[in-house]
Protein backbone atom coordinates (compact mmCIF):
# COMPACT_ATOMS: atom_id res chain seq x y z
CA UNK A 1 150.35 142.67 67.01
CA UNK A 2 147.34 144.93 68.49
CA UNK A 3 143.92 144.08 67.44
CA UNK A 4 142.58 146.59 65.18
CA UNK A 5 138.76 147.87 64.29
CA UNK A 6 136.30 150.01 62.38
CA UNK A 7 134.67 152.45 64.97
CA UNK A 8 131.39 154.52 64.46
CA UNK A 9 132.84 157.60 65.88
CA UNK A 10 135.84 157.98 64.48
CA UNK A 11 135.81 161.15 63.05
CA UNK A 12 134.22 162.68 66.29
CA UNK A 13 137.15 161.62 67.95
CA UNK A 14 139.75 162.88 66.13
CA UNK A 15 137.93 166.40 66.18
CA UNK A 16 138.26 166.01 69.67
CA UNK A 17 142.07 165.57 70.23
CA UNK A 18 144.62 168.04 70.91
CA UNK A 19 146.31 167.49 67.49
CA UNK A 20 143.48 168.12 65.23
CA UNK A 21 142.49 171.21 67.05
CA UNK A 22 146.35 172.81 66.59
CA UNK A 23 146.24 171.75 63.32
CA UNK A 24 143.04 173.00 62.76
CA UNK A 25 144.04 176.73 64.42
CA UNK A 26 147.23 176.79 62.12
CA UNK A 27 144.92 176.18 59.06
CA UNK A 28 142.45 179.08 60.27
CA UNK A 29 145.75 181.26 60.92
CA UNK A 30 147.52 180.42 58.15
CA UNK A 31 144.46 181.26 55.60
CA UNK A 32 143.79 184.33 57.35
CA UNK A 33 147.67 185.86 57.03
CA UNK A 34 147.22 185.36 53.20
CA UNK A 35 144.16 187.37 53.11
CA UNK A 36 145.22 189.88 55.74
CA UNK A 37 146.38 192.68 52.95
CA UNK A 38 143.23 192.07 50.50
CA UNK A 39 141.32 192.26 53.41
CA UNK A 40 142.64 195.33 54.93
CA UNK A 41 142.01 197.38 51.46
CA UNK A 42 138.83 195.80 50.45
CA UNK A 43 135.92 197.71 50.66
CA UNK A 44 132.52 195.94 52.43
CA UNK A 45 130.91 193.77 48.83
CA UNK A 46 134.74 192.88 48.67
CA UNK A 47 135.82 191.89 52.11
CA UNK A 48 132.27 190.09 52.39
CA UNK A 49 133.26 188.24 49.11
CA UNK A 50 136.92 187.12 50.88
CA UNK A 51 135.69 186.14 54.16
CA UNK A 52 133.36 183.96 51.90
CA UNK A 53 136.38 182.29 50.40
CA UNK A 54 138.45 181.77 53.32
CA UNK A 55 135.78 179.86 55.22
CA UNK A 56 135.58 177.97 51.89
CA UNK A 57 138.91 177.37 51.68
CA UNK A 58 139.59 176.61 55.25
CA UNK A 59 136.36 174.28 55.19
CA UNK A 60 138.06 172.16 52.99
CA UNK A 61 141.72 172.17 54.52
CA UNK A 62 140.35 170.92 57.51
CA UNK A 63 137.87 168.03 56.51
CA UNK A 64 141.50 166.61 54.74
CA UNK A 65 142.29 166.47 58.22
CA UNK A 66 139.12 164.13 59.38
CA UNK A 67 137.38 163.46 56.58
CA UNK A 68 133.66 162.81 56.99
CA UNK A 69 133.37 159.54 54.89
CA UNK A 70 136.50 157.62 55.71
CA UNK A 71 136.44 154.60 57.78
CA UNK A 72 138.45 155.06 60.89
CA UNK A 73 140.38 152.31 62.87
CA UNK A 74 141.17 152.02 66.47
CA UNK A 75 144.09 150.05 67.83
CA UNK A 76 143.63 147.66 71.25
């Protein structure tokens, strides 16, 4: 059975893989096709108040992915 343990820089890792930055991209992409049409008609106040909640929203999409609290175990 391989060893397990707790590392420090978990998270940091996992931000730096391959996986977590495709999933990350189809997050960003995904949110943005949703908001593409409000976006295109808004007018400035508006589009400034969208952007606003897309980077909210895709803020908190992608800490589910690494979250910054969680303990995070590495296999030996």
């Amino acid at each position: 059975m391989p060893e397990e343990r707790f590392i420090v820089d978990g998270q940091e890792q996992i931000e730096k893989s391959e996986g977590y930055r495709a999933a990350r991209a189809e997050i960003i992409a995904s949110v943005r096709s949703r908001y593409a049409e409000s976006l295109a008609s808004a007018g400035i106040f508006r589009r400034l108040l969208l952007r606003l909640r897309m980077q909210r929203e895709i803020n908190r999409e992608v800490a589910k992915l690494a979250p910054p609290n969680a303990l995070y175990l590495q296999s030996r």
